[in-house]
C-alpha atoms as a PDB file:
ATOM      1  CA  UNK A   1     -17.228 -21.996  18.397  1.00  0.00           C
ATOM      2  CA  UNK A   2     -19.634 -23.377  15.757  1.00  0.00           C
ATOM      3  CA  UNK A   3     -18.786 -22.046  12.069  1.00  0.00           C
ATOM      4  CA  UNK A   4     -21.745 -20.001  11.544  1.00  0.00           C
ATOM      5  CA  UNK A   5     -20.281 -17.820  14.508  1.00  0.00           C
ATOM      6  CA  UNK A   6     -16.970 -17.927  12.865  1.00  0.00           C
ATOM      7  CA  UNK A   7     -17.890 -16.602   9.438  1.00  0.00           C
ATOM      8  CA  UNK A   8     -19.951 -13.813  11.351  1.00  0.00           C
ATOM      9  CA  UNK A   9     -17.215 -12.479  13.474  1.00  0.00           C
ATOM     10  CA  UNK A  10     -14.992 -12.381  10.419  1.00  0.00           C
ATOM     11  CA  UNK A  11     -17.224 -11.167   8.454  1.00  0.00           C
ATOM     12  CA  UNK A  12     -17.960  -8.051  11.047  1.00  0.00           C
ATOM     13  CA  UNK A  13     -13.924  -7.655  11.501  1.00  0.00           C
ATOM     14  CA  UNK A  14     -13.436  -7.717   7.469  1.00  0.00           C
ATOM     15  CA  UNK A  15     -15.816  -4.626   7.315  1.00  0.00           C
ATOM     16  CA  UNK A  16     -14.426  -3.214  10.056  1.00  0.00           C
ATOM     17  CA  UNK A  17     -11.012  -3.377   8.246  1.00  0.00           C
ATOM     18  CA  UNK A  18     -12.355  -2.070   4.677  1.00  0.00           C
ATOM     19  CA  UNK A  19     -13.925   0.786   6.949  1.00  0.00           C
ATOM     20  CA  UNK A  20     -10.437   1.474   8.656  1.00  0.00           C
ATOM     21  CA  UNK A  21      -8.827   1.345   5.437  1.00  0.00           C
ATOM     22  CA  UNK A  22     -11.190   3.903   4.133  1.00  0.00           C
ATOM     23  CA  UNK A  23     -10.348   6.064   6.542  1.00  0.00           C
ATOM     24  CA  UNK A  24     -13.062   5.948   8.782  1.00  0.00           C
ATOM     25  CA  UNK A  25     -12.842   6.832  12.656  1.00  0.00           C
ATOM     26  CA  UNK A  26     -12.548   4.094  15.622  1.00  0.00           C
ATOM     27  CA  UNK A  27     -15.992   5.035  16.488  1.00  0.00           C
ATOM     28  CA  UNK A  28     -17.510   3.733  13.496  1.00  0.00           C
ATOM     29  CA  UNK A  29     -15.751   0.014  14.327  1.00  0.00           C
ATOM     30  CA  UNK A  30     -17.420  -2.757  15.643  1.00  0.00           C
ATOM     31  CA  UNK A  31     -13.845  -4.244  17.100  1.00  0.00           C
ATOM     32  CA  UNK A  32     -12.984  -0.515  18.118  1.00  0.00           C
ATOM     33  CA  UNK A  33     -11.290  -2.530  21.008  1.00  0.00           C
ATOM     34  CA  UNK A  34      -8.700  -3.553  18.737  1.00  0.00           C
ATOM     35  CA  UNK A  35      -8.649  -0.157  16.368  1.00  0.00           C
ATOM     36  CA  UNK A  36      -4.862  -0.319  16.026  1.00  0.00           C
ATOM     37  CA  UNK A  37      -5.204  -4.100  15.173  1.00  0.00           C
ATOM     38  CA  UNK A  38      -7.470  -3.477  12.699  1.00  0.00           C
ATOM     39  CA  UNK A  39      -6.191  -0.252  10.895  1.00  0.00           C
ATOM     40  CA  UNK A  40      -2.760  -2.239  10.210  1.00  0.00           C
ATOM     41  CA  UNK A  41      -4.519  -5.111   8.581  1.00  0.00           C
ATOM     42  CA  UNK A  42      -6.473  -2.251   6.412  1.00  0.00           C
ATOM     43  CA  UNK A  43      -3.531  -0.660   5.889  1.00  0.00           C
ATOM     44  CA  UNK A  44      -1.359  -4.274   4.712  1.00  0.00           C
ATOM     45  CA  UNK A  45      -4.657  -5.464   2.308  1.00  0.00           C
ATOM     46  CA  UNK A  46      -6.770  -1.955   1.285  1.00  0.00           C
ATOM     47  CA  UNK A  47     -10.395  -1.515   1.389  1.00  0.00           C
ATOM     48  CA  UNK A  48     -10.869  -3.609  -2.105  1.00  0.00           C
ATOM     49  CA  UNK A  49      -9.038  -6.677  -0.658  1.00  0.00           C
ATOM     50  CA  UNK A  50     -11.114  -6.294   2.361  1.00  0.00           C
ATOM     51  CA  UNK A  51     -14.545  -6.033   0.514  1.00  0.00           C
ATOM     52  CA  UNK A  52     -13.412  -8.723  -1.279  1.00  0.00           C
ATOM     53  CA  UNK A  53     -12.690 -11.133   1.855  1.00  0.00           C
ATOM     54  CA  UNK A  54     -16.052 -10.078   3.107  1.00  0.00           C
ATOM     55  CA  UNK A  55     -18.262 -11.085  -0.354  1.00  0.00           C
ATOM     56  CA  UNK A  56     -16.178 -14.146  -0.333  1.00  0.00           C
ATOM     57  CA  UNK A  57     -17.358 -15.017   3.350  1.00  0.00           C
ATOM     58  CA  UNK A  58     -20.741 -14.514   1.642  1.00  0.00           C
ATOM     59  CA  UNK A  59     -20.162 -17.452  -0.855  1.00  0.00           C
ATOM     60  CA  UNK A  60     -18.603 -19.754   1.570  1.00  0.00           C
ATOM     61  CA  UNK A  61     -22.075 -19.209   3.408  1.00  0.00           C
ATOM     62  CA  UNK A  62     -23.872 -20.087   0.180  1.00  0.00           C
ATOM     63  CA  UNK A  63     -21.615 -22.951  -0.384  1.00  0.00           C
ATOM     64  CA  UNK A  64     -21.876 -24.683   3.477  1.00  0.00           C
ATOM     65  CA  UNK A  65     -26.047 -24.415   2.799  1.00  0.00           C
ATOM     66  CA  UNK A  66     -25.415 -26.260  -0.833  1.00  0.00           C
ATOM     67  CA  UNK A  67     -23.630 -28.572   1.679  1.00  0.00           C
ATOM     68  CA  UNK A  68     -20.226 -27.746  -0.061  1.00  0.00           C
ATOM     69  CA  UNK A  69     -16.930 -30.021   1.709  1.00  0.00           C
ATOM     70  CA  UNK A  70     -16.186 -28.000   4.226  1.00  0.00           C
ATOM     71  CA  UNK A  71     -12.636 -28.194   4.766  1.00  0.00           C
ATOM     72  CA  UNK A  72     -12.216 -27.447   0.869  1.00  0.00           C
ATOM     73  CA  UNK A  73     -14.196 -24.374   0.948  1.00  0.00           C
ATOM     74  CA  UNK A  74     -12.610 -22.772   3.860  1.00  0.00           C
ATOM     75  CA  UNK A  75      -9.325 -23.290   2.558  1.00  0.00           C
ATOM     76  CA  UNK A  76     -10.523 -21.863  -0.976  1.00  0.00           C
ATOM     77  CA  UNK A  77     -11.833 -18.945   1.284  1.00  0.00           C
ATOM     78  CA  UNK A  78      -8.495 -18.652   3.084  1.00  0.00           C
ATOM     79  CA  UNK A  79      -6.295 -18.806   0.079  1.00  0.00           C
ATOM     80  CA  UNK A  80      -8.808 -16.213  -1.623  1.00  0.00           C
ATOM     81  CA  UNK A  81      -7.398 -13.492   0.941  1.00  0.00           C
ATOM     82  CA  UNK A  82      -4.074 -13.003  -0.532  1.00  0.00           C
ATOM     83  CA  UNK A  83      -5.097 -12.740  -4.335  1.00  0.00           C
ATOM     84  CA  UNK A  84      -5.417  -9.790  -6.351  1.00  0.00           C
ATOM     85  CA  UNK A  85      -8.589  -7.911  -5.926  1.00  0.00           C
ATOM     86  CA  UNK A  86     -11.886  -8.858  -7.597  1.00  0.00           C
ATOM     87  CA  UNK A  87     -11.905  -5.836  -9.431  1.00  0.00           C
ATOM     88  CA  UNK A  88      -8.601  -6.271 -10.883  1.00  0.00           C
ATOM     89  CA  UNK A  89      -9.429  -9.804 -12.164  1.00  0.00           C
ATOM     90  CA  UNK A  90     -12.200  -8.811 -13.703  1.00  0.00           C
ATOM     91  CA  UNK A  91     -10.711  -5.942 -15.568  1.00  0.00           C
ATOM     92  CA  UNK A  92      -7.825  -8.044 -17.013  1.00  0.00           C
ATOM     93  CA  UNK A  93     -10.706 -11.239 -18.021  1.00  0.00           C
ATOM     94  CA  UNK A  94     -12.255  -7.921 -19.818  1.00  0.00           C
ATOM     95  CA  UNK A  95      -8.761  -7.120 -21.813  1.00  0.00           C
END
């Protein structure tokens, strides 16, 4: 699959997770095919975390166009996943 494809499907299933972590019904999932799959990955990482992964797909798009290294940015993308929320690293820079 070619990476613009990539970041697009995990972009849609990232939303679809911060929408099952919210609370929202299968209905309203685009991978309501794999609702179970889904609510347990919003349920592990929380709709912040899942927000987050999707605004960080957003500047790993920006990045690729700026003609970024690829392999570095996905990985920075990948490791990004497992930090602390956005929010929360903001707040404490703000302390």
């Amino acid at each position: 699959a070619d990476l613009d494809g990539v970041i697009e499907a995990l972009t849609a299933y990232y939303r679809d997770v911060a929408r099952a972590a919210s609370g929202l019904p299968d209905e309203a999932l685009a991978f309501r095919h794999h609702a179970a799959r889904v609510r347990a990955r919003g349920e592990a990482i929380g709709a912040s975390q899942s927000a987050d992964a999707v605004l960080g797909l957003r500047e790993l798009e920006d990045l690729l166009r700026a003609n970024a290294n690829k392999d570095l940015a996905i990985a920075d993308w990948l490791f990004s996943i497992g930090r602390e929320p956005m929010a929360l690293r903001a707040r404490r820079r703000t302390r």
